[in-house]
Protein backbone atom coordinates (compact mmCIF):
# COMPACT_ATOMS: atom_id res chain seq x y z
CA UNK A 1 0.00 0.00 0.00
CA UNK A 2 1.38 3.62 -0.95
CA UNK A 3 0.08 6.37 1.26
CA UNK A 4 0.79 10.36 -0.18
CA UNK A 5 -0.89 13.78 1.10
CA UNK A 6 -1.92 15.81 -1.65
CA UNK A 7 -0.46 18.76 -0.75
CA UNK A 8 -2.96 20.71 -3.39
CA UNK A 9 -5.80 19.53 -1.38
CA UNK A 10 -4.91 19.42 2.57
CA UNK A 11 -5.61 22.41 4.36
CA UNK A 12 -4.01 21.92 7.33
CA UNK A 13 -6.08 20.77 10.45
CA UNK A 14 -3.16 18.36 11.57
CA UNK A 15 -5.15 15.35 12.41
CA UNK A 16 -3.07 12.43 10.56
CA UNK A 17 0.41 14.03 12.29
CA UNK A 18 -1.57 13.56 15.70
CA UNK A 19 -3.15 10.51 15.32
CA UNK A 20 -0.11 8.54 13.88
CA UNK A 21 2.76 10.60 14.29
CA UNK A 22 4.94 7.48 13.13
CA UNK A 23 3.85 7.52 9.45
CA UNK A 24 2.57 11.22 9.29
CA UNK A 25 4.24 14.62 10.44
CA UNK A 26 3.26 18.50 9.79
CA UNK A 27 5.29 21.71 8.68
CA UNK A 28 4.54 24.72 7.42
CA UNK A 29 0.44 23.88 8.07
CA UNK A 30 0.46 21.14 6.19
CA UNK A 31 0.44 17.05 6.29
CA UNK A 32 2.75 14.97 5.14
CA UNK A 33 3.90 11.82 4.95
CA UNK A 34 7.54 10.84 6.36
CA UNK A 35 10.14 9.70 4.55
CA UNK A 36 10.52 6.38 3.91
CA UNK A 37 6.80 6.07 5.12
CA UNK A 38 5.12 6.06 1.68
CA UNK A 39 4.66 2.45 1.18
CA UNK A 40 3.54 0.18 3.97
CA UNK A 41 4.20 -3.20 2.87
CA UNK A 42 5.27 -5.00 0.18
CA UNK A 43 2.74 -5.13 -2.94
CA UNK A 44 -0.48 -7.05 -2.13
CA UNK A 45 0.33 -7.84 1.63
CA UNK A 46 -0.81 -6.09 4.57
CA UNK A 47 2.18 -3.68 6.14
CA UNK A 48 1.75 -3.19 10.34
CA UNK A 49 -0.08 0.34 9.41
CA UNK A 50 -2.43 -0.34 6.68
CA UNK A 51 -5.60 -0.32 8.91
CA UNK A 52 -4.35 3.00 11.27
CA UNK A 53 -3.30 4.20 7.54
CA UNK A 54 -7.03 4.03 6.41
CA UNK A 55 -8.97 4.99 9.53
CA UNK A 56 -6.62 8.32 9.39
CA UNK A 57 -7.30 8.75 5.67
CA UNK A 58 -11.42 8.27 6.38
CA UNK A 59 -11.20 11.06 8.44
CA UNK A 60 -9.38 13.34 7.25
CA UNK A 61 -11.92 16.52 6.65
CA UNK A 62 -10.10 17.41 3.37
CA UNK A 63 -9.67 13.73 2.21
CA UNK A 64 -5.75 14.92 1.26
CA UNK A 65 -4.75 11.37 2.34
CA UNK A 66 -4.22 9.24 -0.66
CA UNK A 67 -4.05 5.49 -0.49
CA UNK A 68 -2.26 3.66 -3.80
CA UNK A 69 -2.99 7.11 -5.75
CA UNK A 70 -6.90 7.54 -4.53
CA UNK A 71 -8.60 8.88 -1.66
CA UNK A 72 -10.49 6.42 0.09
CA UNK A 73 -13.85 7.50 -0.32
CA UNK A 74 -13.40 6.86 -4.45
């Protein structure tokens, strides 16, 4: 699973840096996603995250999160 924040989209509010500070961190107002953070697992099996990974991404008011190049509510 690859997890991004589009940048063009999030507008700030911090949640995913808060809620899994691990995989997520926040500068200059905005989300993103650390360093060697973007993929979770190797393709087609589950990495330790991938559940956190979505709950954060169902939340997130400005669905920024991105899971495999989508936001989660596509």
């Amino acid at each position: 699973m690859k997890v991004s924040v589009d940048a063009d989209v999030c507008y700030g509010s911090g949640e995913c840096a808060f809620r899994a500070p691990a995989v997520f961190g926040f500068e200059d107002g905005y989300g993103f996603v650390l360093p060697g953070r973007e993929d979770s697992g190797a393709p087609g099996e589950p990495g330790d995250d991938d559940e956190l990974i979505r709950d954060i991404a169902e939340r997130c008011p400005s669905q920024a999160i991105r899971i495999d190049g989508r936001r989660v509510t596509d």
